[in-house]
Every structure is written in C-alpha cells, then in structure tokens.
Protein backbone atom coordinates (compact mmCIF):
# COMPACT_ATOMS: atom_id res chain seq x y z
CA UNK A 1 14.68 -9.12 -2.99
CA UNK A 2 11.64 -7.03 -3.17
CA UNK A 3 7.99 -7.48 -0.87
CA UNK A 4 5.29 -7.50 -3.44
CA UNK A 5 1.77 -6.63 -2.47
CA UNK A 6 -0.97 -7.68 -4.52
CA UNK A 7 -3.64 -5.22 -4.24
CA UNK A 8 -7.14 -7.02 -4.45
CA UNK A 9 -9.21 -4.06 -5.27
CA UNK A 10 -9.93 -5.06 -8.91
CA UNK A 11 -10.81 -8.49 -8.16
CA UNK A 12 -14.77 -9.13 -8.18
CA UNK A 13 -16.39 -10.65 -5.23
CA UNK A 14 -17.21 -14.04 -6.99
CA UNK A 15 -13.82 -14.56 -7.32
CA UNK A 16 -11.86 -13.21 -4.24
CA UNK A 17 -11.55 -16.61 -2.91
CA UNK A 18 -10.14 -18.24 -5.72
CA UNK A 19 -7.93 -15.08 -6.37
CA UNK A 20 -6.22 -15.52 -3.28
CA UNK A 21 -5.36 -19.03 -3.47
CA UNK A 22 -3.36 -18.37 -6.35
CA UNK A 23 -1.89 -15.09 -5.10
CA UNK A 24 -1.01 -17.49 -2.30
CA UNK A 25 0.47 -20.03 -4.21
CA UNK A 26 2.23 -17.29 -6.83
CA UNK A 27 4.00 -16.10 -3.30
CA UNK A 28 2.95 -12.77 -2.85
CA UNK A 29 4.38 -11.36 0.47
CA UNK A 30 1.33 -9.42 1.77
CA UNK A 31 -2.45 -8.35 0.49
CA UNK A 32 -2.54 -5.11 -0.17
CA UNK A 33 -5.95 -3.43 1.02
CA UNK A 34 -7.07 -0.64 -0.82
CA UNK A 35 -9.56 1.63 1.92
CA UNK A 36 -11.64 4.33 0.33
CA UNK A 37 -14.08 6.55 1.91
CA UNK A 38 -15.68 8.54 -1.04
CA UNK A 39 -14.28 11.69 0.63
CA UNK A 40 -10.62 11.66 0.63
CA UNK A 41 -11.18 9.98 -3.37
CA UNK A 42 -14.07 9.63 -4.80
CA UNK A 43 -14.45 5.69 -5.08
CA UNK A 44 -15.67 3.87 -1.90
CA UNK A 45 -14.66 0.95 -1.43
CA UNK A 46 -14.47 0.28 2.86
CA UNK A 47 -17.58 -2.13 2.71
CA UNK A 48 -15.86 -4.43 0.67
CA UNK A 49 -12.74 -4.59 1.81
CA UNK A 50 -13.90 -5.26 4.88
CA UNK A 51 -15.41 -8.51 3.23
CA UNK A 52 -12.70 -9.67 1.93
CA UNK A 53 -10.44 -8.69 5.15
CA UNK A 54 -13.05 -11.47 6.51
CA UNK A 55 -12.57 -13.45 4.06
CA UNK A 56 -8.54 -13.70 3.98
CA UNK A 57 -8.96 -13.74 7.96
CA UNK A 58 -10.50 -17.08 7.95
CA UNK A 59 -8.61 -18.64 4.54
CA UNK A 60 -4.86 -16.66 4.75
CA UNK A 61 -1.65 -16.36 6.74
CA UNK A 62 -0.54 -13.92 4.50
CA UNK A 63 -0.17 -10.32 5.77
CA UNK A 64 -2.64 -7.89 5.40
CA UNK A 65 -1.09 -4.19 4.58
CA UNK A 66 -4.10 -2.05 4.61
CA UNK A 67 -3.87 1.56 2.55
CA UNK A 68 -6.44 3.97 4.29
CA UNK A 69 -7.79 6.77 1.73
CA UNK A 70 -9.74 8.39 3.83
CA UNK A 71 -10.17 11.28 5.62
CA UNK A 72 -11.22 9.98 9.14
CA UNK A 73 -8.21 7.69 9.43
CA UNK A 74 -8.72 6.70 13.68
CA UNK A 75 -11.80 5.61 12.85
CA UNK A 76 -10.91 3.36 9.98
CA UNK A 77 -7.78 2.32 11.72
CA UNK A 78 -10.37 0.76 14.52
CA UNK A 79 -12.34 -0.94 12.23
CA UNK A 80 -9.22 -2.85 10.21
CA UNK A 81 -7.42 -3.72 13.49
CA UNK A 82 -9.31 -7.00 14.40
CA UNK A 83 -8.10 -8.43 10.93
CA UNK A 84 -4.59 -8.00 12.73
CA UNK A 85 -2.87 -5.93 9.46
CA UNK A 86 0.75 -6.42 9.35
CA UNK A 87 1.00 -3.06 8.97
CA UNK A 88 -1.31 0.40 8.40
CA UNK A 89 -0.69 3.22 6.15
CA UNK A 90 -2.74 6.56 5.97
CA UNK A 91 -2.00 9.61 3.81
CA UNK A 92 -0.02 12.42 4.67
CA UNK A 93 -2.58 14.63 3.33
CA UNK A 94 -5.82 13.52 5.31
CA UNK A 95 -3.96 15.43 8.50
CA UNK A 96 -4.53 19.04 9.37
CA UNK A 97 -1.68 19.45 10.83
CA UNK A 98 1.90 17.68 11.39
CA UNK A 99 0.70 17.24 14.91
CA UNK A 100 -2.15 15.26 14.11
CA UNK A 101 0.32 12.81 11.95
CA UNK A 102 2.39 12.39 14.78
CA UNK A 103 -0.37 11.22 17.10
CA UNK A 104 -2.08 9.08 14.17
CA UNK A 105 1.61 7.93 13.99
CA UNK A 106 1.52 6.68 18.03
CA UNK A 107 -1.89 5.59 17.87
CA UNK A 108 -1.04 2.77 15.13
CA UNK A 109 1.98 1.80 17.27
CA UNK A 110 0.53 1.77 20.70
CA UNK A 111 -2.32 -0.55 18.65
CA UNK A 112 0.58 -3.04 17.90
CA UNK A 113 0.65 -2.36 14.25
CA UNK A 114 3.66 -1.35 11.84
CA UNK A 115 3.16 2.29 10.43
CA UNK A 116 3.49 3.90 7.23
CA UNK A 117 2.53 6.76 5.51
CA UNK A 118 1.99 7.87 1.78
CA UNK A 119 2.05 10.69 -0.25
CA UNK A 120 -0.54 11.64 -3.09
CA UNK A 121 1.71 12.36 -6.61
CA UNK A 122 1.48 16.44 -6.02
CA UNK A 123 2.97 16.51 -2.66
CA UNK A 124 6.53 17.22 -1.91
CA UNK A 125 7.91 14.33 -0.48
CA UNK A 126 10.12 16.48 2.14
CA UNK A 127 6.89 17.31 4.02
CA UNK A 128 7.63 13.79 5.53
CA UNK A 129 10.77 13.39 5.90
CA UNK A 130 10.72 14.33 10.17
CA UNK A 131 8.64 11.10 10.80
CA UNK A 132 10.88 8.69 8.74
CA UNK A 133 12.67 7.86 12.17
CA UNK A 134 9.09 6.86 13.43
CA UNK A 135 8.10 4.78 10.10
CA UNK A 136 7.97 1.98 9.29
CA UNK A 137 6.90 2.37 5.43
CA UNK A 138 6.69 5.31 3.30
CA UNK A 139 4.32 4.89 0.81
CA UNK A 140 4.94 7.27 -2.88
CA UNK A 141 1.73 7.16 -5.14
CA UNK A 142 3.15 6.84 -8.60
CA UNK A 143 -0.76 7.88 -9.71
CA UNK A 144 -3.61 10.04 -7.80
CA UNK A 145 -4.79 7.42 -5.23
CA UNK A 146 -9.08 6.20 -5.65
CA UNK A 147 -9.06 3.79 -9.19
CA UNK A 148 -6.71 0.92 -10.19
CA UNK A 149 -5.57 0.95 -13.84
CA UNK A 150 -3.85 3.84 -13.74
CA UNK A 151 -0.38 4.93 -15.88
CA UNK A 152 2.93 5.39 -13.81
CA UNK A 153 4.09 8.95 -13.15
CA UNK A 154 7.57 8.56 -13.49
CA UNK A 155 8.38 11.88 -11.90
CA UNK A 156 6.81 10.53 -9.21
CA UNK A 157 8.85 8.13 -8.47
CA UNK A 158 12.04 10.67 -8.32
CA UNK A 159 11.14 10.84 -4.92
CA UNK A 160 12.49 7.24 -3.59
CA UNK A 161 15.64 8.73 -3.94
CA UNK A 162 15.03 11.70 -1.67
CA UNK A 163 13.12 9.22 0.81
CA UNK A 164 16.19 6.86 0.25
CA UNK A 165 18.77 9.16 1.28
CA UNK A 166 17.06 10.02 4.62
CA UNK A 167 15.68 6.67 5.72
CA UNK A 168 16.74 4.67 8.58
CA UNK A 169 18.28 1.20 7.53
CA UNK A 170 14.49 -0.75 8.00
CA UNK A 171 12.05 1.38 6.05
CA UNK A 172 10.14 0.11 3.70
CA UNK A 173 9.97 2.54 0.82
CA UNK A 174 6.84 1.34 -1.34
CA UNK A 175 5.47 2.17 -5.08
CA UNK A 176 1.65 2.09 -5.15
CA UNK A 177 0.18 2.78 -9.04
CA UNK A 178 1.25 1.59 -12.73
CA UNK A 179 3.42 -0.64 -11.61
CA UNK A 180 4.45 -3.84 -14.06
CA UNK A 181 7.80 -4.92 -15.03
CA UNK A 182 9.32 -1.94 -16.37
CA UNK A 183 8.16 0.78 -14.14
CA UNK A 184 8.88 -2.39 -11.30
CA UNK A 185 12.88 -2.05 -12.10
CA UNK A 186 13.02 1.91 -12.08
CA UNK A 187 11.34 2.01 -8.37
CA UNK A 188 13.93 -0.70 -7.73
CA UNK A 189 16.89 1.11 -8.72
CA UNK A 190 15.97 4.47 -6.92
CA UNK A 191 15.66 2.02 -3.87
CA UNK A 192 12.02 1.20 -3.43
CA UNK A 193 12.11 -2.31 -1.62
CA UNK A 194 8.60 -2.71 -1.97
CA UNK A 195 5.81 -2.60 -4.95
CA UNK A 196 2.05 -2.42 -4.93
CA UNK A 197 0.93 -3.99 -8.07
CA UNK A 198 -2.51 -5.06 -9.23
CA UNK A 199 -3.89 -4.83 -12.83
CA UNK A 200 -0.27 -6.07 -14.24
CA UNK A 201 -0.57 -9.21 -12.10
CA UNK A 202 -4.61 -10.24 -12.58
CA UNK A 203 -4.00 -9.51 -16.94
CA UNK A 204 -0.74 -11.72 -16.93
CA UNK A 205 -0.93 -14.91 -18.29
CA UNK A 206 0.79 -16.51 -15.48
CA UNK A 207 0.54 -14.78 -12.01
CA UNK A 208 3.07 -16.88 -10.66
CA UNK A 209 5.56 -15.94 -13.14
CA UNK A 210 4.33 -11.64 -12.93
CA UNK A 211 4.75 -12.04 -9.30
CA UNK A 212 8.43 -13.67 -10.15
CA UNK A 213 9.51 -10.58 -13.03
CA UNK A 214 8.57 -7.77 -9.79
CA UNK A 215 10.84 -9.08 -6.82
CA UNK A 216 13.62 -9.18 -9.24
C-alpha cells in the first residue's frame, strides 16, 4: 500500500476547512505542506500555510508532512515545529555544503521530528545517497518545485530506482509533482512508497475514489 499526501496548496482559504474534512474522510495518510519563501522559488506561500497548519492543528489528527522551499531552512523548521509535523523535509539544494545537510539533518532529529530530504528535477540524485542511512524520506521532484499544476517529468522519476537500490528497508521514497493515476503506477513500480498529489485529487469527481486509484 502506498502513503498519499494531499498537498493543500491549491486549495483557497474559504474552503480549507471544508477541504480537509473530506480529505479526512477520503483517507488521506498525511497533509502535505507546501513552504515557500520567494527565494529558494519564486511563489511565497509560508504565511498561509502557517494558517492552515493552525487550522488542521485545532480540527485534524492527521499528520502534517511539511515540504520547506526555502533557503533559510532552521529558521522555518522552528516556526513549523509547534504544529508537531510528522515529519520535515528541506531541499538538498538550499545547503552550501554537505556539512550543513548533515547538521540540518541532526537538528530535525534532535527536535523529535522524522527527516527527509528532496531533490529539485536537475540534480543528480547520487549527491544524496551518503545520508539515506540518516533519512527518513527522500523526496524526488517529478517538476521544478514553487507552483502546483505542473506536468510529470518522467525522467525524473528514473531516479527511485537509484534511491531504491541504496535505501535502508524504512525509507520513504516520495513523488512530489504531476502526479495522477498514471504517472501514480510508474513511481510505484520503480518503488516509490509514497505520492504527493494535489491538482489530480481537488479536479476529480470523487476525492474519495482519486485518493483510492493512488495507493493502489
């Protein structure tokens, strides 16, 4: 069975709490939380996520798995760990150097908090693979990481398999971008165990039923 986490960063405000009632009762596994800084991507998006991280604090048991984009990643790590996250992931590429990863990799852990990290499409995934014993989640971007809506890179993805050969027996390997059905079952079979997924689920008819067609 596959985790699926339901990224809420194209849901509007007016509707967040209704969304995640019905993301709730459609069984998603966690609430994927998109954090943007307008310098690591362009879009912005920390102010309101950390609205709706108040939000799902007071209305949710599900999981929070927060995504930081952004360049100052201790800071933002502090500010998403009194919504107690299930687990935080930051990108490879906001660190100067692998040092700086490793520590960033220790701070999230001495915090309590699972650990992943993800890799932007043009980066080559054996950059990482000397943390995977320290990881709890490796994240691949199957599009460049700052707007939902995106289409699947399906080279991209070729690198579950390199991630999958390498990984201790409890990573999570996760898809973040294009993901529906289809591009759902290739992640799947390379090994992903985990899938980000947000503009297939909101334009489905039934969200139950979208949820349903991922984990399988």
């Amino acid at each position: 069975m596959v985790d699926i986490s339901t990224s809420l960063l194209s849901v509007k405000k007016e509707k967040i709490i209704d969304t995640v009632y019905k993301l709730e009762d459609a069984n998603t596994n966690y609430f994927h939380i998109d954090v943007m800084d307008g310098e690591f991507v362009e879009n912005d998006t920390h102010d309101i996520m950390l609205e709706y991280c108040e939000y799902l604090d007071n209305i949710t048991k599900i999981p929070l798995d927060i995504h930081l984009m952004v360049k100052d990643v201790k800071n933002f790590v502090d500010s998403y760990l009194i919504f107690n996250p299930n687990i935080i992931t930051f990108h490879y590429e906001a660190c100067k150097n692998k040092e700086e990863v490793m520590n960033l990799i220790n701070y999230i852990k001495e915090k309590g908090r699972r650990v992943g990290i993800s890799v932007k499409p043009e980066t080559d995934v054996k950059e990482i693979l000397e943390f995977l014993p320290d990881l709890d989640l490796v994240l691949v971007m199957t599009v460049e990481p700052g707007f939902g809506g995106q289409k699947f890179m399906a080279d991209c993805a070729e690198k579950i398999k390199v991630i999958k050969q390498h990984a201790t027996q409890n990573l999570f390997i996760q898809v973040d971008g294009g993901i529906n059905a289809e591009t759902g079952k290739t992640c799947t079979k390379y090994g992903a165990n985990s899938l980000v997924a947000g503009s297939y689920i909101y334009k489905a008819e039934n969200i139950k039923e979208a949820i349903s067609s991922l984990k399988h």
